[in-house]
PDB file of N, CA and C in Angstrom:
ATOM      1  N   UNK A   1     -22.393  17.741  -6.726  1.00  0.00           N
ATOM      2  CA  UNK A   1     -21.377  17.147  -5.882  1.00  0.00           C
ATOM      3  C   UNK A   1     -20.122  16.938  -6.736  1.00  0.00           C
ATOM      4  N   UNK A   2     -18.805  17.151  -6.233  1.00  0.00           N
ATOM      5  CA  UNK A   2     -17.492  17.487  -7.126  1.00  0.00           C
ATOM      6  C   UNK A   2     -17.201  15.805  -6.726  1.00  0.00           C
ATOM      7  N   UNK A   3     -16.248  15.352  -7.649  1.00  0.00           N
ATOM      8  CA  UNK A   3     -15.499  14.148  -7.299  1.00  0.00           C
ATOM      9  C   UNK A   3     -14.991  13.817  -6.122  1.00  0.00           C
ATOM     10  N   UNK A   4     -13.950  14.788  -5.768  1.00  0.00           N
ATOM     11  CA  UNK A   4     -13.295  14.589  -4.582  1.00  0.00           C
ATOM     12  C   UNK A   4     -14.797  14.356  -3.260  1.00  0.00           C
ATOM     13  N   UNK A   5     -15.724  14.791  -3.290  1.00  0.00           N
ATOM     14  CA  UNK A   5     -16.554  14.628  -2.596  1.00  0.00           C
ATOM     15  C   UNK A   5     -17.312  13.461  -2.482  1.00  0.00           C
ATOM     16  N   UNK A   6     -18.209  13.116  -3.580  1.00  0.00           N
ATOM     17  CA  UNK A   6     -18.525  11.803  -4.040  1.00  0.00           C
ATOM     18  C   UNK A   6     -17.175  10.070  -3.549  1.00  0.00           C
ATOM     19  N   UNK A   7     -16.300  10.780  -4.298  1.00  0.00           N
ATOM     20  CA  UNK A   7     -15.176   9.397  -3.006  1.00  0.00           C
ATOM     21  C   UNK A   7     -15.124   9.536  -1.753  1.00  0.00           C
ATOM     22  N   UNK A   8     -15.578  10.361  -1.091  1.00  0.00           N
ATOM     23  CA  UNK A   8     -15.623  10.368   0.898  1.00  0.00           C
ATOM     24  C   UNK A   8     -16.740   9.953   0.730  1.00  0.00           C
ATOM     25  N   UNK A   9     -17.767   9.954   0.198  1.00  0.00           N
ATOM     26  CA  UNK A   9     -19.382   9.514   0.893  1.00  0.00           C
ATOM     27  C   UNK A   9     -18.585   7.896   0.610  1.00  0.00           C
ATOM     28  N   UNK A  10     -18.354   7.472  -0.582  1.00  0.00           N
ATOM     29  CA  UNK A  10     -18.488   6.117  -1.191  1.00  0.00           C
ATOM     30  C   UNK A  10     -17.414   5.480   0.320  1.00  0.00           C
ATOM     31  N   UNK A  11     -16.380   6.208   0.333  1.00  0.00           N
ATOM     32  CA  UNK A  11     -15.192   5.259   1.200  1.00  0.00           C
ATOM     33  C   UNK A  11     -16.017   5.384   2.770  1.00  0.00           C
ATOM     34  N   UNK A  12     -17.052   6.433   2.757  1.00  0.00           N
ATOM     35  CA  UNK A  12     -17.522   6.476   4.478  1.00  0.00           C
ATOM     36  C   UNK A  12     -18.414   5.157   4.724  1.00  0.00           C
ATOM     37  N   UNK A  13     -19.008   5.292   3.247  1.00  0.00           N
ATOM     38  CA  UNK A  13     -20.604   4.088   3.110  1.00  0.00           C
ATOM     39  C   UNK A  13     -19.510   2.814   3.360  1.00  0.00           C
ATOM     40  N   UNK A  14     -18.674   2.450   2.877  1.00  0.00           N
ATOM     41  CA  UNK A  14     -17.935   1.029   2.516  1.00  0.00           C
ATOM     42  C   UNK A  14     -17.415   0.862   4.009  1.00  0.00           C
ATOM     43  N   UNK A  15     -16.970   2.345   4.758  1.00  0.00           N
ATOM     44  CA  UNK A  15     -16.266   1.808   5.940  1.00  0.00           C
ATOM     45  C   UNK A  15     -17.227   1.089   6.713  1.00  0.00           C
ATOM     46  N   UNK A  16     -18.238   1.834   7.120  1.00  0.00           N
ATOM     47  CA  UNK A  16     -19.209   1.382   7.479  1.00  0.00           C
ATOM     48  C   UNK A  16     -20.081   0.394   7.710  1.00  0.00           C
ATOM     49  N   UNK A  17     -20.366  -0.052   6.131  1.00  0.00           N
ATOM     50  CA  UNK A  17     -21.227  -1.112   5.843  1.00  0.00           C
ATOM     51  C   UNK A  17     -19.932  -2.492   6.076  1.00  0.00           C
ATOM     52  N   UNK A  18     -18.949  -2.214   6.010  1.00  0.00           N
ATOM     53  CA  UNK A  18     -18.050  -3.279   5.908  1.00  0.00           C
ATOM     54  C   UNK A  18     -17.978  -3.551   7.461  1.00  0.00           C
ATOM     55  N   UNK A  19     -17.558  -2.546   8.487  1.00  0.00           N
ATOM     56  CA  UNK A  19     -17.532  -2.538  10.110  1.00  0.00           C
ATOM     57  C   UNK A  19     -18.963  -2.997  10.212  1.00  0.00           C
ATOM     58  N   UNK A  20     -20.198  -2.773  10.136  1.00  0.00           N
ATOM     59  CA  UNK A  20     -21.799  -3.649  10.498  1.00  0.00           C
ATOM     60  C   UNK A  20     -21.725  -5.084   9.810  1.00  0.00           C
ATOM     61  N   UNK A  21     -20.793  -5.511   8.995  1.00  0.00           N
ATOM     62  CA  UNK A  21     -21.428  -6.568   8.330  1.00  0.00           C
ATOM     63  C   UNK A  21     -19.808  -7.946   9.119  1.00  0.00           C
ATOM     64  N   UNK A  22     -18.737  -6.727   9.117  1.00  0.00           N
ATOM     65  CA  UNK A  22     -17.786  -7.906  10.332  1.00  0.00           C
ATOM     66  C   UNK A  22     -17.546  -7.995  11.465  1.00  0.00           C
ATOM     67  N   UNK A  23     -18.459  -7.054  11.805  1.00  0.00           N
ATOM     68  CA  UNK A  23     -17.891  -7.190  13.861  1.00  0.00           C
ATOM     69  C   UNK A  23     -18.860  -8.025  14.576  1.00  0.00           C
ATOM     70  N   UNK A  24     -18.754  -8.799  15.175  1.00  0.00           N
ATOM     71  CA  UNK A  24     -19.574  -9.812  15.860  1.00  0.00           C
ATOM     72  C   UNK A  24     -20.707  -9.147  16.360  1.00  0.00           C
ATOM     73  N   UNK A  25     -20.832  -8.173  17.042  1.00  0.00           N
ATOM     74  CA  UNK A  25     -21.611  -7.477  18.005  1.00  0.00           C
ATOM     75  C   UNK A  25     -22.618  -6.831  17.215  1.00  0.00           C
ATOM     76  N   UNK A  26     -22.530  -6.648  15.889  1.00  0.00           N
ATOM     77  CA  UNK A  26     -23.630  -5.890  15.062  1.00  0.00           C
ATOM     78  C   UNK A  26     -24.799  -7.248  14.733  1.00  0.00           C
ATOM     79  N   UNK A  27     -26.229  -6.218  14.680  1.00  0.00           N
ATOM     80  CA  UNK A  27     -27.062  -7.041  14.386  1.00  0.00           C
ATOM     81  C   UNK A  27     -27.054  -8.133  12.775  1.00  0.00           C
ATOM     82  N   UNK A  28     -26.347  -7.708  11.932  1.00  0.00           N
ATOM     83  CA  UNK A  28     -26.265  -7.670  10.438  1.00  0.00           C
ATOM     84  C   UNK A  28     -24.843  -8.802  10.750  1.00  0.00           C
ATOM     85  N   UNK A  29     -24.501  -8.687  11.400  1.00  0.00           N
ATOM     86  CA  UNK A  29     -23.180 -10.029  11.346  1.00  0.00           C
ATOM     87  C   UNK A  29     -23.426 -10.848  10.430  1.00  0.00           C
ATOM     88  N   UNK A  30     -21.752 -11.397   9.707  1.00  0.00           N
ATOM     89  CA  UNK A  30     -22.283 -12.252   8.832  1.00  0.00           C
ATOM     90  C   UNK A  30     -21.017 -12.618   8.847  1.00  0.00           C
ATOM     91  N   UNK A  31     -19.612 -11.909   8.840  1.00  0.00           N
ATOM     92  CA  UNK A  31     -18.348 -12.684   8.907  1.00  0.00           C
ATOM     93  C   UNK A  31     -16.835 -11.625   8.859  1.00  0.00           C
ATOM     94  N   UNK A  32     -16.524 -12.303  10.294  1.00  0.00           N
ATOM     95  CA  UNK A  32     -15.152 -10.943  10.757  1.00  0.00           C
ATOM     96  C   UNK A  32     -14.426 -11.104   9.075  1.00  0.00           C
ATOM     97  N   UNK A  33     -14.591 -11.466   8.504  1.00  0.00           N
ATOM     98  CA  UNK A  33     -13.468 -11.260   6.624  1.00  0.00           C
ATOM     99  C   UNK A  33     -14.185  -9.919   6.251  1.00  0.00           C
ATOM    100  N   UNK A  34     -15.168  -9.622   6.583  1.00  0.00           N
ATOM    101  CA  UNK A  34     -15.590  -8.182   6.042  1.00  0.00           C
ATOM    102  C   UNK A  34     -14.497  -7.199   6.723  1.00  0.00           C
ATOM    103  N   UNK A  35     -14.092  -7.492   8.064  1.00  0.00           N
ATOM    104  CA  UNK A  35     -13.224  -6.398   8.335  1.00  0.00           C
ATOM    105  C   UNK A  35     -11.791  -5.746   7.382  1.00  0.00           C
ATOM    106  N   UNK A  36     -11.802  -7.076   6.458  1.00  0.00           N
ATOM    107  CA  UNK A  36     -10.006  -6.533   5.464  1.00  0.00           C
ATOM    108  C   UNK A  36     -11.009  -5.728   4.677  1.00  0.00           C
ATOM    109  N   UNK A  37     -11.836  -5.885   4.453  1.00  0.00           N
ATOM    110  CA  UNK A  37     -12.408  -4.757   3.240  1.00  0.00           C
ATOM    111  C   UNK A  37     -12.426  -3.523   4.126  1.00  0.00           C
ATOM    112  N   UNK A  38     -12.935  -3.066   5.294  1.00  0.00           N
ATOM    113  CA  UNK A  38     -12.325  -2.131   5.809  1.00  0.00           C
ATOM    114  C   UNK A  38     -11.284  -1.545   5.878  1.00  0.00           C
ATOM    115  N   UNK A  39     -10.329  -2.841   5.503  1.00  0.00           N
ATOM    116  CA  UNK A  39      -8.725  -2.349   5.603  1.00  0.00           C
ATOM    117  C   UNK A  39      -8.299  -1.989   4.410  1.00  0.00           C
ATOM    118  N   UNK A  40      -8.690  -2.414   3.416  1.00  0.00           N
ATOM    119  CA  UNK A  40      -8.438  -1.900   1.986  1.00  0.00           C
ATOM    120  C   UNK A  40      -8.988  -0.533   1.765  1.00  0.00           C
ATOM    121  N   UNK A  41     -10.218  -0.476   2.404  1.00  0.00           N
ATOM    122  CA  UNK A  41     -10.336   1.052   2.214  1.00  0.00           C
ATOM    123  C   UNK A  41      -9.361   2.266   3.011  1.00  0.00           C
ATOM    124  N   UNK A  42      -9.147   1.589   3.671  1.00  0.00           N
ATOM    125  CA  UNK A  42      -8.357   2.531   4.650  1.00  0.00           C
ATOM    126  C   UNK A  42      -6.797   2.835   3.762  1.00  0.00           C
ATOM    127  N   UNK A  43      -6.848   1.393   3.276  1.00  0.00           N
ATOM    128  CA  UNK A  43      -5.131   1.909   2.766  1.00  0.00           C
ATOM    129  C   UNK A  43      -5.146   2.638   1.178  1.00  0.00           C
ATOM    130  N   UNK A  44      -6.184   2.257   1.211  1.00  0.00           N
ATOM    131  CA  UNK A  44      -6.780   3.245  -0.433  1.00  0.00           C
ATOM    132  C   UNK A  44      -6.886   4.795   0.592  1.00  0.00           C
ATOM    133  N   UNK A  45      -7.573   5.326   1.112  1.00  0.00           N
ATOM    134  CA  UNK A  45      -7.343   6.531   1.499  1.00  0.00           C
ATOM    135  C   UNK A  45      -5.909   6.983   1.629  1.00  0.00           C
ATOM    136  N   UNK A  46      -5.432   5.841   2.292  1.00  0.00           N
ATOM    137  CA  UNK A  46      -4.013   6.177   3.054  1.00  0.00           C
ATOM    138  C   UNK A  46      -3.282   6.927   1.582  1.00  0.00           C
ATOM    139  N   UNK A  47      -3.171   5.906   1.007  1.00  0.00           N
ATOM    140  CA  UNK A  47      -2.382   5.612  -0.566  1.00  0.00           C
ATOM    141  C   UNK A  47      -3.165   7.181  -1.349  1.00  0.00           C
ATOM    142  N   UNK A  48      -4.400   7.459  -1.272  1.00  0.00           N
ATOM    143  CA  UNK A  48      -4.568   8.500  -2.064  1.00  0.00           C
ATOM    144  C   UNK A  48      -4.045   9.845  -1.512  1.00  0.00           C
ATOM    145  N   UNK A  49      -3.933  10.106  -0.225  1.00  0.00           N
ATOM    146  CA  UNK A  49      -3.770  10.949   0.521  1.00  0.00           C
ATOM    147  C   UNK A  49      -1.918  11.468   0.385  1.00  0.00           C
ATOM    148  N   UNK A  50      -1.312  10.173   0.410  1.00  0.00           N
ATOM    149  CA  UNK A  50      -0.006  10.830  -0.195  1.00  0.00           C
ATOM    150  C   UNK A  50       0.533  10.800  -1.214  1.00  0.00           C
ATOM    151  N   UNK A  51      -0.354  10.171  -2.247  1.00  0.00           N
ATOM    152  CA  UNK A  51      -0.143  10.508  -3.830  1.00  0.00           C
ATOM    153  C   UNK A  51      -0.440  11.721  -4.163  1.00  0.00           C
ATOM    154  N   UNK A  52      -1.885  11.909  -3.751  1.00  0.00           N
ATOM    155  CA  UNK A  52      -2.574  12.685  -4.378  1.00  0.00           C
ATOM    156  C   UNK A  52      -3.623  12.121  -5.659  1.00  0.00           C
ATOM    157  N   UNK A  53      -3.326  11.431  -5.699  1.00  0.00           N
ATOM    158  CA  UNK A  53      -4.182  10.230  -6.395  1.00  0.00           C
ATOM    159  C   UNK A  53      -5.032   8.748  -6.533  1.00  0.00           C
ATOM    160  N   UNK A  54      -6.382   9.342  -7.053  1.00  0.00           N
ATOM    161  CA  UNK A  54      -7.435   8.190  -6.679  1.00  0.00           C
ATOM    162  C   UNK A  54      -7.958   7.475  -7.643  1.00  0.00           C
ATOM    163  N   UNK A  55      -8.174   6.531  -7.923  1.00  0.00           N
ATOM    164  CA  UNK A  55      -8.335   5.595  -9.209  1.00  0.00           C
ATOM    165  C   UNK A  55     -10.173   5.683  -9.196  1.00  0.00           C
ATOM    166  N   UNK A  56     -10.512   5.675  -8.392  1.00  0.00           N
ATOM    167  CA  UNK A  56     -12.125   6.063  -8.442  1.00  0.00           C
ATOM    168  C   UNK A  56     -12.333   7.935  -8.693  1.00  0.00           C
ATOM    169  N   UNK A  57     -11.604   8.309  -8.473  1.00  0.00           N
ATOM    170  CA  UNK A  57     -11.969  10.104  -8.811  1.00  0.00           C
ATOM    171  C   UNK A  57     -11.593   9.960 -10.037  1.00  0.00           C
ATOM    172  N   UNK A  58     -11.219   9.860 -10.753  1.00  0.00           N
ATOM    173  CA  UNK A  58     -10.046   9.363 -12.152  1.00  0.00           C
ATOM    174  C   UNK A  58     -11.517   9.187 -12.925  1.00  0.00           C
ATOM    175  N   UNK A  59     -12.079   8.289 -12.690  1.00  0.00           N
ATOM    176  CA  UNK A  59     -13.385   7.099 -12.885  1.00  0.00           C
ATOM    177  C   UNK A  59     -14.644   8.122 -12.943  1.00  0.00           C
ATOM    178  N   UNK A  60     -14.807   8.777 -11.746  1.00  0.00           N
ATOM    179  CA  UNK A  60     -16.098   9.861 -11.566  1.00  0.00           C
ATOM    180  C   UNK A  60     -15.611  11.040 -12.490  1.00  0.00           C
ATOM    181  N   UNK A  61     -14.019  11.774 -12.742  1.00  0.00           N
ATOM    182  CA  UNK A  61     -14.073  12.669 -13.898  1.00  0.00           C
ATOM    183  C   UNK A  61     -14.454  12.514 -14.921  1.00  0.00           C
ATOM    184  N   UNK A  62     -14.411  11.032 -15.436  1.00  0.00           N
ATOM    185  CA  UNK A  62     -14.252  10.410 -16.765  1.00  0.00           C
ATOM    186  C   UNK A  62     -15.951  10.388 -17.321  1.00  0.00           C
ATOM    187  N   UNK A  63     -16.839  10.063 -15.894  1.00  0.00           N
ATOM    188  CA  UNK A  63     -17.754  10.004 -16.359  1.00  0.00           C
ATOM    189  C   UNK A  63     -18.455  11.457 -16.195  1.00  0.00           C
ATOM    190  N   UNK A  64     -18.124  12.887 -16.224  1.00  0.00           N
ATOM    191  CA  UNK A  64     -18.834  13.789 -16.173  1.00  0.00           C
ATOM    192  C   UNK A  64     -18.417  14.373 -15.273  1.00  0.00           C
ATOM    193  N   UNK A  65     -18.136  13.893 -13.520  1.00  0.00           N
ATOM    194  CA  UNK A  65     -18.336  15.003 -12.180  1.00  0.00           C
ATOM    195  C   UNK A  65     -17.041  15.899 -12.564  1.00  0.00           C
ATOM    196  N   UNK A  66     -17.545  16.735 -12.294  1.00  0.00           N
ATOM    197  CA  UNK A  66     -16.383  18.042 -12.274  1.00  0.00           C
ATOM    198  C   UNK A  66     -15.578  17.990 -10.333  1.00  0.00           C
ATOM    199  N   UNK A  67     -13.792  18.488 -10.875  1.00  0.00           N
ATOM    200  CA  UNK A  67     -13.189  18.314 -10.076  1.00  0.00           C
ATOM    201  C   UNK A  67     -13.354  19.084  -9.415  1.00  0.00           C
ATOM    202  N   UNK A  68     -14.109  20.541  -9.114  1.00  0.00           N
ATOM    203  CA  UNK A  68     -13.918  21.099  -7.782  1.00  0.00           C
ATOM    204  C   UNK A  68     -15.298  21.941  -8.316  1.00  0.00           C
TER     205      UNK A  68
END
């Protein structure tokens, strides 16, 4: 698995687990403040998407994953 790949699973798992753990309606509820962590991920995509740059891919090269 290349870097750039490995950061979509991680930001899909976080959207995710962050939307089940703040929306009232999920069984796992525990507190709508989980939803800004949703939002941080989102603006971390946002932010990598028109840089071109990701501080966690940076992180996964460093430790070994190859970029493409």
């Amino acid at each position: 698995m290349t870097s750039w790949q490995l950061v979509r699973v991680f930001a899909g798992v976080f959207v995710l687990l962050s939307v089940a753990l703040g929306a009232p309606a999920s069984p796992v509820f525990v507190s709508q403040w989980w939803l800004a962590f949703t939002l941080f991920v989102g603006a971390n995509l946002l932010q990598s998407g028109l840089t071109q740059w990701c501080l966690l891919e940076t992180i996964f090269r460093k430790l070994g994953l190859k970029a493409e």
